[in-house]
Protein backbone atom coordinates (compact mmCIF):
# COMPACT_ATOMS: atom_id res chain seq x y z
CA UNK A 1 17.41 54.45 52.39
CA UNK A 2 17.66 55.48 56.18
CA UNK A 3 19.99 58.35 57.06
CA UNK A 4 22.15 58.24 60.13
CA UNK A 5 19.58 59.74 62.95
CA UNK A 6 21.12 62.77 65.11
CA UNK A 7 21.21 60.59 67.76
CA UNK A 8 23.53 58.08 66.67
CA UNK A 9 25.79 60.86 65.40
CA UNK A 10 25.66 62.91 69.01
CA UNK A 11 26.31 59.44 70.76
CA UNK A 12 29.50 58.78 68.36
CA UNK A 13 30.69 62.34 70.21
CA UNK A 14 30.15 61.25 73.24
CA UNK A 15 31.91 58.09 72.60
CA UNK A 16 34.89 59.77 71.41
CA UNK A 17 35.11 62.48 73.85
CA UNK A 18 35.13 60.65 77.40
CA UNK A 19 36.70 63.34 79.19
CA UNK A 20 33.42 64.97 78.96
CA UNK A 21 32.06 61.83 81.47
CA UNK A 22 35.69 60.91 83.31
CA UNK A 23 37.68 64.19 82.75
CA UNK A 24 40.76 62.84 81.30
CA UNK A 25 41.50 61.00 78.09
CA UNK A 26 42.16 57.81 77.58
CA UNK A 27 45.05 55.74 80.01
CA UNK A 28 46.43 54.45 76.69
CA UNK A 29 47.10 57.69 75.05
CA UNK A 30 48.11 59.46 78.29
CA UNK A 31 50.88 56.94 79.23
CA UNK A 32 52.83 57.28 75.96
CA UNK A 33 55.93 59.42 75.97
CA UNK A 34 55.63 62.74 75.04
CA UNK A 35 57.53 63.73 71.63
CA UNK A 36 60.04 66.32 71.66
CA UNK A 37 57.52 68.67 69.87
CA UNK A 38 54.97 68.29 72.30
CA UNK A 39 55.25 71.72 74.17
CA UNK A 40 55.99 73.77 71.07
CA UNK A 41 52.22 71.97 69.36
CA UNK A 42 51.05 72.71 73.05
CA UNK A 43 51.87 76.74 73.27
CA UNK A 44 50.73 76.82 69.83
CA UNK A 45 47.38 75.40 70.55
CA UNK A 46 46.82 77.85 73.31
CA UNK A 47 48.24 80.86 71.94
CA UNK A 48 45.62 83.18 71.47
CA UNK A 49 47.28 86.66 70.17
CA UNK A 50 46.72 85.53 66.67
CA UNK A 51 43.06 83.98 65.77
CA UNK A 52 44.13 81.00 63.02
CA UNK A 53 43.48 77.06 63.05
CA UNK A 54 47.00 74.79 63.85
CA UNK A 55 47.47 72.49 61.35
CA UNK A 56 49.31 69.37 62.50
CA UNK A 57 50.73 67.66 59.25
CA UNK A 58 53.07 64.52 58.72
CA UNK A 59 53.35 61.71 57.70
CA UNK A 60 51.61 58.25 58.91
CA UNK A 61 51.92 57.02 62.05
CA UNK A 62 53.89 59.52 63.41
CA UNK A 63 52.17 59.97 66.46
CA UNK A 64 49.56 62.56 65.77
CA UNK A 65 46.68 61.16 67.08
CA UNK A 66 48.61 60.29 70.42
CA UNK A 67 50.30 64.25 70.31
CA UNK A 68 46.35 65.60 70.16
CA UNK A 69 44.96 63.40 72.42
CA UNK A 70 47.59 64.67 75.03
CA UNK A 71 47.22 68.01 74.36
CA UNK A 72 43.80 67.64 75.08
CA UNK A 73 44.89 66.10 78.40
CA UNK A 74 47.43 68.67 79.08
CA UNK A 75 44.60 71.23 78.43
CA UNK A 76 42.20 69.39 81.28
CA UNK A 77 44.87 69.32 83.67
CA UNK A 78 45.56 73.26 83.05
CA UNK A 79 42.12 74.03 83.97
CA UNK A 80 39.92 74.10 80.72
CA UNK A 81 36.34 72.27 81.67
CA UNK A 82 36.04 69.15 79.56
CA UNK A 83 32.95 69.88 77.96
CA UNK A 84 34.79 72.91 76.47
CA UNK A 85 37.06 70.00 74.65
CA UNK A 86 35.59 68.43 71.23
CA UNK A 87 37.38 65.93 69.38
CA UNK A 88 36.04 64.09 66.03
CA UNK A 89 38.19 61.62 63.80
CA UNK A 90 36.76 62.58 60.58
CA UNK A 91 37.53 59.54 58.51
CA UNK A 92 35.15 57.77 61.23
CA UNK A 93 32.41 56.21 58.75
CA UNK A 94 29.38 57.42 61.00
CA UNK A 95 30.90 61.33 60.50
CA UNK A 96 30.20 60.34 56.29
CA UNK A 97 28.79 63.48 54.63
CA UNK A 98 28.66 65.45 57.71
CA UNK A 99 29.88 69.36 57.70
CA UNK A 100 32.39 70.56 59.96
CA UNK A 101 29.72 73.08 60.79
CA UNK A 102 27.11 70.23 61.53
CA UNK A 103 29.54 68.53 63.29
CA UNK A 104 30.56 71.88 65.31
CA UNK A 105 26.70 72.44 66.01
CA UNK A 106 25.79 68.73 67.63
CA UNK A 107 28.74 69.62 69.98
CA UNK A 108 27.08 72.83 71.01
CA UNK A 109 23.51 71.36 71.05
CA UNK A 110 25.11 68.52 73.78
CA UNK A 111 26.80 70.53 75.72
CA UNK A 112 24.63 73.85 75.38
CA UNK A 113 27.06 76.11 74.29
CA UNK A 114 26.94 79.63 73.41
CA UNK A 115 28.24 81.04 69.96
CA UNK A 116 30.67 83.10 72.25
CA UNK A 117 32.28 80.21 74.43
CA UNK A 118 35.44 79.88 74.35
CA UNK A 119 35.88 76.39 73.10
CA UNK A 120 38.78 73.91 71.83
CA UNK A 121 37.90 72.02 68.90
CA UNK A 122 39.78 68.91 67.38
CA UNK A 123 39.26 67.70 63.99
CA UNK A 124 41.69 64.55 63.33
CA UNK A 125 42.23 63.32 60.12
CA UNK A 126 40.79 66.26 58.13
CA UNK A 127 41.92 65.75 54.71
CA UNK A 128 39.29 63.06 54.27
CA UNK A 129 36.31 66.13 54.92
CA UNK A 130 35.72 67.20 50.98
CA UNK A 131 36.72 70.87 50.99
CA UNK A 132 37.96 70.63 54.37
CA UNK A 133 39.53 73.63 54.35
CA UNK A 134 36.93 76.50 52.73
CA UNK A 135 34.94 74.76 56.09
CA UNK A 136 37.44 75.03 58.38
CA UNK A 137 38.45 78.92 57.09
CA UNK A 138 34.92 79.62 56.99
CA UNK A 139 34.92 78.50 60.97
CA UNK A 140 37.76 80.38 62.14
CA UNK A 141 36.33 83.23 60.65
CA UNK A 142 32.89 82.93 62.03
CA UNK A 143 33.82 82.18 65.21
CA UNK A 144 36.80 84.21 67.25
CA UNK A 145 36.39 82.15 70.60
CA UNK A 146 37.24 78.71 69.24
CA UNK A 147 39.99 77.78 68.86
CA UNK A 148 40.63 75.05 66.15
CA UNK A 149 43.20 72.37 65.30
CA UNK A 150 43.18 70.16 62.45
CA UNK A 151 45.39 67.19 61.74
CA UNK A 152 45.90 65.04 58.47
CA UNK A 153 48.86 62.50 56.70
CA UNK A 154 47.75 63.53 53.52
CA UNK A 155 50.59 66.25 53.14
CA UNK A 156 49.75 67.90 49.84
CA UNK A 157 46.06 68.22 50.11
CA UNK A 158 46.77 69.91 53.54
CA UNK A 159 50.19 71.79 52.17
CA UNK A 160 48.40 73.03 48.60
CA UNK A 161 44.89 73.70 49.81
CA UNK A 162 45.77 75.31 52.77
CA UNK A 163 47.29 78.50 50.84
CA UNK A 164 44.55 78.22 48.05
CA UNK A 165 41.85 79.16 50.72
CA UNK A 166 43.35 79.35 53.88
CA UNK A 167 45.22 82.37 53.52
CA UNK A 168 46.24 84.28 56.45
CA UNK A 169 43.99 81.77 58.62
CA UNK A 170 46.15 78.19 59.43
CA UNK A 171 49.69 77.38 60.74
CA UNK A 172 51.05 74.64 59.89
CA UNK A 173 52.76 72.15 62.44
CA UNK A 174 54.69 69.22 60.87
CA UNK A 175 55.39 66.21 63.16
CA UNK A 176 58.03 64.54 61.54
CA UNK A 177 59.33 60.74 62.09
CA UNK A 178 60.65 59.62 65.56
CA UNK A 179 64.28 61.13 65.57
CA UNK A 180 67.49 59.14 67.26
CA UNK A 181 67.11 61.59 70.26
CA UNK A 182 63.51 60.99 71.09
CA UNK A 183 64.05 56.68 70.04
CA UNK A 184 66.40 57.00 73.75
CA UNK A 185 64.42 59.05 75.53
CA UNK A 186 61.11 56.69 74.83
CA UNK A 187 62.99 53.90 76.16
CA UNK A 188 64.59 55.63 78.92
CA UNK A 189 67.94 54.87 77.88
CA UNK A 190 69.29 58.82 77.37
CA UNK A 191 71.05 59.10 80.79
CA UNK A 192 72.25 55.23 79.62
CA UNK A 193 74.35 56.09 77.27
CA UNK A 194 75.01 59.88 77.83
CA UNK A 195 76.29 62.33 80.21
CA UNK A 196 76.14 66.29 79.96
CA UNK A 197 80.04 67.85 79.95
CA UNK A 198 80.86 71.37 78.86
CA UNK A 199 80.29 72.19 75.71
CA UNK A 200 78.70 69.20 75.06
CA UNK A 201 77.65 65.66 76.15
CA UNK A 202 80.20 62.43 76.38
CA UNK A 203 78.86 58.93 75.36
CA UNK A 204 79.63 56.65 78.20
CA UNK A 205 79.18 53.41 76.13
CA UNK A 206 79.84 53.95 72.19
CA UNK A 207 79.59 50.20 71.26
CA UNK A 208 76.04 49.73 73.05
CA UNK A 209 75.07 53.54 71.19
CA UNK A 210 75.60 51.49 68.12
CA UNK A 211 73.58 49.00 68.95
CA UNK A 212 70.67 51.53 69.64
CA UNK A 213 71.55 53.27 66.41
CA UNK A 214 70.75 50.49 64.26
CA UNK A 215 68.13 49.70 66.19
CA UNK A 216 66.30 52.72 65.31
CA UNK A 217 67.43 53.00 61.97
CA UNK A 218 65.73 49.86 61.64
CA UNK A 219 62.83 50.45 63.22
CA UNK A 220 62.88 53.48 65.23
CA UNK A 221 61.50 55.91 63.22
CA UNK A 222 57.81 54.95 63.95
CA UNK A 223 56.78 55.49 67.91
CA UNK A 224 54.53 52.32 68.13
CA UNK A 225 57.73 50.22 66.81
CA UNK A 226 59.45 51.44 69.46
CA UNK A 227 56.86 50.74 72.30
CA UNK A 228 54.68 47.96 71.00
CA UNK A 229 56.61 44.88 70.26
CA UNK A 230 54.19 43.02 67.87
CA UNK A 231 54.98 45.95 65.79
CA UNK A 232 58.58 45.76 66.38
CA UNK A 233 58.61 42.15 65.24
CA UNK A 234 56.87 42.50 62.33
CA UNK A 235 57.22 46.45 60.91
CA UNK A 236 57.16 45.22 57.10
CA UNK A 237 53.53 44.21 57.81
CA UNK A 238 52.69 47.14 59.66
CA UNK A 239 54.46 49.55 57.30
CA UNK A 240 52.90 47.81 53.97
CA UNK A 241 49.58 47.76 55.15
CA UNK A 242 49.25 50.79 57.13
CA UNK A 243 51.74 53.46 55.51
CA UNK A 244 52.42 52.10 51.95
CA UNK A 245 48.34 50.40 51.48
CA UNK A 246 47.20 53.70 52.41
CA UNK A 247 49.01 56.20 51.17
CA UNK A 248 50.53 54.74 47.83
CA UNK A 249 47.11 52.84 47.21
CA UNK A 250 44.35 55.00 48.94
CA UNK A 251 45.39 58.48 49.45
CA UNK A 252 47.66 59.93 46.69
CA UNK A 253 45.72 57.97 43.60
CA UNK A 254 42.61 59.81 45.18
CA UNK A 255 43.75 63.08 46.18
CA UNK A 256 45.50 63.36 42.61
CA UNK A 257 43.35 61.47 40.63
CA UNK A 258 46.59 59.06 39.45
CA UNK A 259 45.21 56.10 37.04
CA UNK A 260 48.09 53.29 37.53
CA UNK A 261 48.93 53.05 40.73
CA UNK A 262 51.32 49.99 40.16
CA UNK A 263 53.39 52.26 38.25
CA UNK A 264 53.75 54.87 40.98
CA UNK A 265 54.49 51.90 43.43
CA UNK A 266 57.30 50.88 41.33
CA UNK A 267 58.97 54.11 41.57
CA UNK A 268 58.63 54.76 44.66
CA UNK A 269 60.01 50.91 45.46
CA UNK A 270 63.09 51.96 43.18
CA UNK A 271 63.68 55.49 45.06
CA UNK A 272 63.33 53.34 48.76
CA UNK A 273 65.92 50.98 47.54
CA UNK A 274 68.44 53.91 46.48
CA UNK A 275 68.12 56.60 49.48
CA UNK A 276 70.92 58.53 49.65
CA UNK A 277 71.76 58.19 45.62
CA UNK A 278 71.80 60.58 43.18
CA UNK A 279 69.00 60.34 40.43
CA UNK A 280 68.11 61.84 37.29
CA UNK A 281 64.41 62.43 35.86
CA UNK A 282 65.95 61.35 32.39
CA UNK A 283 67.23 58.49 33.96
CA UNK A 284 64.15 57.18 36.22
CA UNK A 285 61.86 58.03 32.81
CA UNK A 286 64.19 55.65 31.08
CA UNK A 287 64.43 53.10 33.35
CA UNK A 288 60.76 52.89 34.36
CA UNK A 289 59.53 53.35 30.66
CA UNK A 290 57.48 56.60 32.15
CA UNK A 291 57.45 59.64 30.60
CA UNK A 292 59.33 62.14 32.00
CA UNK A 293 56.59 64.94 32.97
CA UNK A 294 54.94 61.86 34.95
CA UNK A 295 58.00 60.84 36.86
CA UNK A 296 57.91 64.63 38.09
CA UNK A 297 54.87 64.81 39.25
CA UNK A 298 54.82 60.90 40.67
CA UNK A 299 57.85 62.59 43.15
CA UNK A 300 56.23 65.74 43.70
CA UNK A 301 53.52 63.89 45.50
CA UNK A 302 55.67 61.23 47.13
CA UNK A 303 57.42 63.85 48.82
CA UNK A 304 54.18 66.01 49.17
CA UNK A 305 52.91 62.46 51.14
CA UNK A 306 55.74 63.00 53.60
CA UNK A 307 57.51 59.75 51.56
CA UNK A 308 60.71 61.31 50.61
CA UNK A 309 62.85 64.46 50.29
CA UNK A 310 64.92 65.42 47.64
CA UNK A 311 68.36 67.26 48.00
CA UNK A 312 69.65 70.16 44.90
CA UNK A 313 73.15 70.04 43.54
CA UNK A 314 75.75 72.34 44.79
CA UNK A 315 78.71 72.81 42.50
CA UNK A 316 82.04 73.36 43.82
CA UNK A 317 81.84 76.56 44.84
CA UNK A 318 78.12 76.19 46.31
CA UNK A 319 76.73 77.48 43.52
CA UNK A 320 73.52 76.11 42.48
CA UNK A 321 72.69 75.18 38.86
CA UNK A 322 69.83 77.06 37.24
CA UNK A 323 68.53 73.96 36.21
CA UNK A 324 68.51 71.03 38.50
CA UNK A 325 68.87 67.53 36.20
CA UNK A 326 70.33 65.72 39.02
CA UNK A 327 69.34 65.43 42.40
CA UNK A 328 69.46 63.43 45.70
CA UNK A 329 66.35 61.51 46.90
CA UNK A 330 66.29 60.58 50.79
CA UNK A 331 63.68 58.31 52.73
CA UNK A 332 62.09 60.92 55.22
CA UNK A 333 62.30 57.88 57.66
CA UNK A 334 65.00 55.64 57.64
CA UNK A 335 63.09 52.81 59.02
CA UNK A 336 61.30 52.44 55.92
CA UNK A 337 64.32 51.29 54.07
CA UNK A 338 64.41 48.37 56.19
CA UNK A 339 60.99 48.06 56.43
CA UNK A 340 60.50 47.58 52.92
CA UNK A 341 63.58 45.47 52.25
CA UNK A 342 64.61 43.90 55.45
CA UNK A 343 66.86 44.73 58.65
CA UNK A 344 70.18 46.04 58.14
CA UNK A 345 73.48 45.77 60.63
CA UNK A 346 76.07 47.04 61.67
CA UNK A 347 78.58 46.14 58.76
CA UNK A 348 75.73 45.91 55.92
CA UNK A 349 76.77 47.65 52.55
CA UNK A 350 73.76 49.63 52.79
CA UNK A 351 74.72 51.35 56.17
CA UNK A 352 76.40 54.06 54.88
CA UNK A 353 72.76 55.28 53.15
CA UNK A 354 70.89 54.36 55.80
CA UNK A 355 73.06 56.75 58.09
CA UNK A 356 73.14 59.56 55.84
CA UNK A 357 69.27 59.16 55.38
CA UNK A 358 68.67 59.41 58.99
CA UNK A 359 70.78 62.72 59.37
CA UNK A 360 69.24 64.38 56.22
CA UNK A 361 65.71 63.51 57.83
CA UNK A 362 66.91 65.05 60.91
CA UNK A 363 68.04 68.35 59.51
CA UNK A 364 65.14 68.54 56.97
CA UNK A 365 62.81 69.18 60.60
CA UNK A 366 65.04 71.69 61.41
CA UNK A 367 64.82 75.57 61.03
CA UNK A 368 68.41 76.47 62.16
CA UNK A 369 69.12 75.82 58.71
CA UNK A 370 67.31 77.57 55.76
CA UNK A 371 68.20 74.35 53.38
CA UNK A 372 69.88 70.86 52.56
CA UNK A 373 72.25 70.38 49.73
CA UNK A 374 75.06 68.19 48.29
CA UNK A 375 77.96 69.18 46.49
CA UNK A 376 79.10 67.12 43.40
CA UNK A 377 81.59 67.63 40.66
CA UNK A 378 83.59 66.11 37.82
CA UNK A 379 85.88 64.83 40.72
CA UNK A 380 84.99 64.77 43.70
CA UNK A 381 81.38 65.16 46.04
CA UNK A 382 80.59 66.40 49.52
CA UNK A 383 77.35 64.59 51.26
CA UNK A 384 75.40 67.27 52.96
CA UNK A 385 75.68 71.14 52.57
CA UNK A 386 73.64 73.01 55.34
CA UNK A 387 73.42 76.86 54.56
CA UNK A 388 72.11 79.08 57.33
CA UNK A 389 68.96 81.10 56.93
CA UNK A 390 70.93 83.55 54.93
CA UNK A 391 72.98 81.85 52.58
CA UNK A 392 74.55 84.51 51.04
CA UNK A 393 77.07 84.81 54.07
CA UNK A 394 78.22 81.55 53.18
CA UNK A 395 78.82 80.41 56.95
CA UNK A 396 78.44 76.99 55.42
CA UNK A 397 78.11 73.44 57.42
CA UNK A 398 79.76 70.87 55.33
CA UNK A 399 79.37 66.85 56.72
CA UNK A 400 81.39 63.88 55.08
CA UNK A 401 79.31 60.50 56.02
CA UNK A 402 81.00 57.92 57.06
CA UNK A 403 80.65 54.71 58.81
CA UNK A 404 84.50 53.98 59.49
CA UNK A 405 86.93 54.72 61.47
CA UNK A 406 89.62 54.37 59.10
CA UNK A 407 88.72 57.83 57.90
CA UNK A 408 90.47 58.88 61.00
CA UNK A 409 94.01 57.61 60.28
CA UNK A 410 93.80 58.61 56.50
CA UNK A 411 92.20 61.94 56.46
CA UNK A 412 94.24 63.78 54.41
CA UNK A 413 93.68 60.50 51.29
CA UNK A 414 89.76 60.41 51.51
CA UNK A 415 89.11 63.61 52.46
CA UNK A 416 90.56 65.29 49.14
CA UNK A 417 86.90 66.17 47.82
CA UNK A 418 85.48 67.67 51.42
CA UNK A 419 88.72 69.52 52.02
CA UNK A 420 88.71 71.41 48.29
CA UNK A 421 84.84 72.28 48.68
CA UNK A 422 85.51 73.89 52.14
CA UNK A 423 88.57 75.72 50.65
CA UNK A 424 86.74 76.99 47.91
CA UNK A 425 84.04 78.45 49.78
CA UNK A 426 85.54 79.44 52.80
CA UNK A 427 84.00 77.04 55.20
CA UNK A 428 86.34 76.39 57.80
CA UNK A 429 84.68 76.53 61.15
CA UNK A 430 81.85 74.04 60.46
CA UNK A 431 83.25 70.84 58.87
CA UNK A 432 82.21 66.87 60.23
CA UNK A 433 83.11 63.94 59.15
CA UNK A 434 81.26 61.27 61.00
CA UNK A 435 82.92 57.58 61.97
CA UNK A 436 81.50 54.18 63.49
CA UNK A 437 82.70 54.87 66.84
CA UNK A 438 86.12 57.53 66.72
CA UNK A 439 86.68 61.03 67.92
CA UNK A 440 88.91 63.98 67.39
CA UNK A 441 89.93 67.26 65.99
CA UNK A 442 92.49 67.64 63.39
CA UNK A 443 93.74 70.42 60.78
CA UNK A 444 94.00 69.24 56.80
CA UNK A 445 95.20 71.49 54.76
CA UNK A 446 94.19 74.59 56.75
CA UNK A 447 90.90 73.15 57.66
CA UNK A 448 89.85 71.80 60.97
CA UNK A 449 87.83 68.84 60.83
CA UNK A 450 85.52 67.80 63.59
CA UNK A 451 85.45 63.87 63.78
CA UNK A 452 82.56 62.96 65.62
CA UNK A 453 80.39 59.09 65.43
CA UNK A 454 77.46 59.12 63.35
CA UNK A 455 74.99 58.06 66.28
CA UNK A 456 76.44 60.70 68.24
CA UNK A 457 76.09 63.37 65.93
CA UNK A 458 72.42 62.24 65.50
CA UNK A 459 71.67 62.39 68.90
CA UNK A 460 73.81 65.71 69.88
CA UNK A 461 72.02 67.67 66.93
CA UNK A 462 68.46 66.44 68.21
CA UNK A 463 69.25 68.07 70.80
CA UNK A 464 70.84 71.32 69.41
CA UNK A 465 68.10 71.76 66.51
CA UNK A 466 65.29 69.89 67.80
CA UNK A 467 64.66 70.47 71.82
CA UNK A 468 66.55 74.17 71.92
CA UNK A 469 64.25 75.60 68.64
CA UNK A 470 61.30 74.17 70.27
CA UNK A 471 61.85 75.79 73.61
CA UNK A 472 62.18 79.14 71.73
CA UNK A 473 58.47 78.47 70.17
CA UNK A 474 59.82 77.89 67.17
CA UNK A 475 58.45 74.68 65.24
CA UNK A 476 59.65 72.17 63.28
CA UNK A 477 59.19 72.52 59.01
CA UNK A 478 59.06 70.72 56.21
CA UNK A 479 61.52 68.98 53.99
CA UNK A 480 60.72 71.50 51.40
CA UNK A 481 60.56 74.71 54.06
CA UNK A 482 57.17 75.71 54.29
CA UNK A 483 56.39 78.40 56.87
CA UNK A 484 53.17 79.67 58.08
CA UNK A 485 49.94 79.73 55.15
């Protein structure tokens, strides 16, 4: 059987890499709007007082492809020649049994490169690259000029391997799904529907807001749904075959070796349809007729795979329970909900979850807040706890989810659970309730309560935790908080 000559392989490069010819990237990558993270992934990529590789993780269709292939433009237009620029898709079938190293060498060999240049070097897709990263370790460590970034959707592989042998040598980068702020500002529609005050910004057309709100709860979680309207118009197509195909059927069954796939499908189908609910492992093992050890690990990897998140119980003093049997399980994109089960409006029963979804997805990216909870008790429940990075001062953010505005006029009778929990544990500055399109300030028994609408608490916070943490170089974590490898 003929192997792939060196020649097809070093033309593949040059296909991939037309900068080297035209000295930009492609139009089509290069016209897309830039993601909120962009700058942070930038200054990361060309930080060089620390020698590791930048891992870019998240989950499908994200937009890390598009993120890289801009950096690489941003990179051009800051002065670095393009020959100094490699980029290789790894899952590309020609690349097949190929070493980083090989790869690494036919790029040096093209462009006659020195083992000292100081070099940029792209590797997209990595998790498909069979001991990716003792390669990729072994590469930053031979070679202190290059500077490497990997990417890859296949969260645990990247996640778990990367601290087995990567010690010391990656940082991880997670893009996370599109986020209410970033939906506007693709679409140009920020200064539309918002204008900067003090202290804050004031929504100039709440009812149209809403409209955009479900709009990207719908679909606005993915960036080609937003600017490609073939997508738009048929995103339960494009998210079966190209995010639940792939990763329920291709990439978790092989990265974890899982036998019936079908039955990790179904659960994963059942967890979709309840975001926002409160599950058991008892009562998912009895349900599904799976045993109990396998339902754990079938959620470890859906929310290693970027799928979902869960949330821990919080009792009603924000104590947490030494052993967790009950726990919230959130879509990390709301848009799959719909996705998978069809479009949702404005006064669908299943709102109320979608919302809450959406802001739990937004403040699992975030790293103002150390981690996400719920409180729940014999009588009475609070939606989302966010603790600080120290949560032993107990400067607690407690958020009631609503999508009323009847909540307004009859605080003091639905609010009975929210205002105990944030009498109990001394949270008094920090309390929201959210509404459909209502807001104010009032005192309830002693404790102010910030009524704000849910889309505008969505988009105000992107702001806050997204745009303000970035600008500060700080970037934006996992669901489950991991930091630098």
């Amino acid at each position: 059987m003929r192997q792939v000559p060196d020649s097809e392989l070093k033309n593949r490069l040059r296909f991939d890499n037309p900068w080297w010819e035209s000295g930009k990237v492609d139009t089509r990558f290069d016209e897309w709007p830039r993601r909120a993270y962009f700058n942070g992934f930038v200054n990361l990529v060309t930080t060089t007082d620390v020698h590791r590789a930048v891992v870019l993780m998240g989950p499908r269709r994200v937009g890390k492809t598009v993120m890289i292939q801009q950096t690489i433009q941003s990179l051009l237009e800051n002065g670095i020649e393009p020959a100094h620029i490699l980029y290789v898709s790894v899952d590309t079938p020609v690349y097949t049994g190929q070493s980083l190293e090989k790869l690494l060498s036919y790029f040096q060999e093209l462009q006659g490169h020195g083992r000292d240049a100081e070099l940029y070097v792209f590797f997209d897709e990595i998790q498909y690259h069979p001991e990716w990263e003792v390669h990729l370790k072994s590469l930053v460590d031979s070679y202190r000029t290059i500077r490497f970034i990997a990417s890859g959707s296949a969260a645990a592989a990247l996640k778990l391997k990367s601290r087995e042998s990567g010690a010391g040598r990656f940082t991880d980068f997670i893009l996370p799904p599109l986020t209410f702020l970033e939906f506007l500002q693709f679409q140009n529609l920020e200064d539309q529907y918002f204008e900067s005050e003090k202290g804050g910004w004031q929504v100039k057309d709440m009812d149209g807001l809403n409209v955009q709100f479900i709009r990207y709860l719908n679909y606005g979680g993915f960036p080609e749904a937003v600017m490609e309207e073939h997508v738009r118009d048929d995103i339960g197509r494009y998210v079966a075959s190209d995010i639940i195909d792939k990763v329920l059927l291709r990439d978790l069954p092989s990265l974890y070796g899982i036998a019936d796939i079908q039955e990790l499908n179904r659960l994963f189908t059942v967890l979709a349809y309840n975001t926002g609910q409160e599950v058991t492992i008892d009562g998912l093992s009895q349900s599904s007729n799976v045993s109990k050890n396998t339902i754990k690990k079938y959620i470890e990897y859906l929310e290693a795979a970027f799928l979902i998140c869960r949330l821990p119980r919080l009792d009603q003093n924000a104590k947490r329970f030494k052993k967790q049997t009950r726990f919230k399980v959130y879509l990390t994109n709301p848009s799959l909900r719909a996705a998978l089960f069809g479009a949702v409006g404005a006064d669908d029963p299943e709102i109320g979850n979608i919302v809450e979804t959406a802001l739990v997805s937004l403040y699992a990216q975030s790293v103002v807040y150390d981690d996400l909870f719920y409180a729940r008790w014999k009588t009475g429940e609070v939606d989302i706890v966010l603790s600080p990075l120290t949560f032993e001062t107990k400067i607690l953010t407690a958020i009631e989810i609503k999508w009323s505005d009847r909540v307004v006029d009859h605080a003091a009778e639905d609010l009975r659970s929210l205002i105990s929990f944030c009498k109990r544990t001394e949270t008094t500055n920090d309390v929201i309730v959210t509404t459909r399109t209502k807001t104010g300030l009032d005192t309830i028994g002693g404790i102010k309560v910030n009524f704000l609408p849910a889309a505008k608490l969505a988009y105000q916070d992107g702001k806050t935790l997204i745009e303000e943490s970035i600008e500060e170089g700080i970037h934006p974590l996992t669901a489950t908080g991991f930091k630098d490898s």
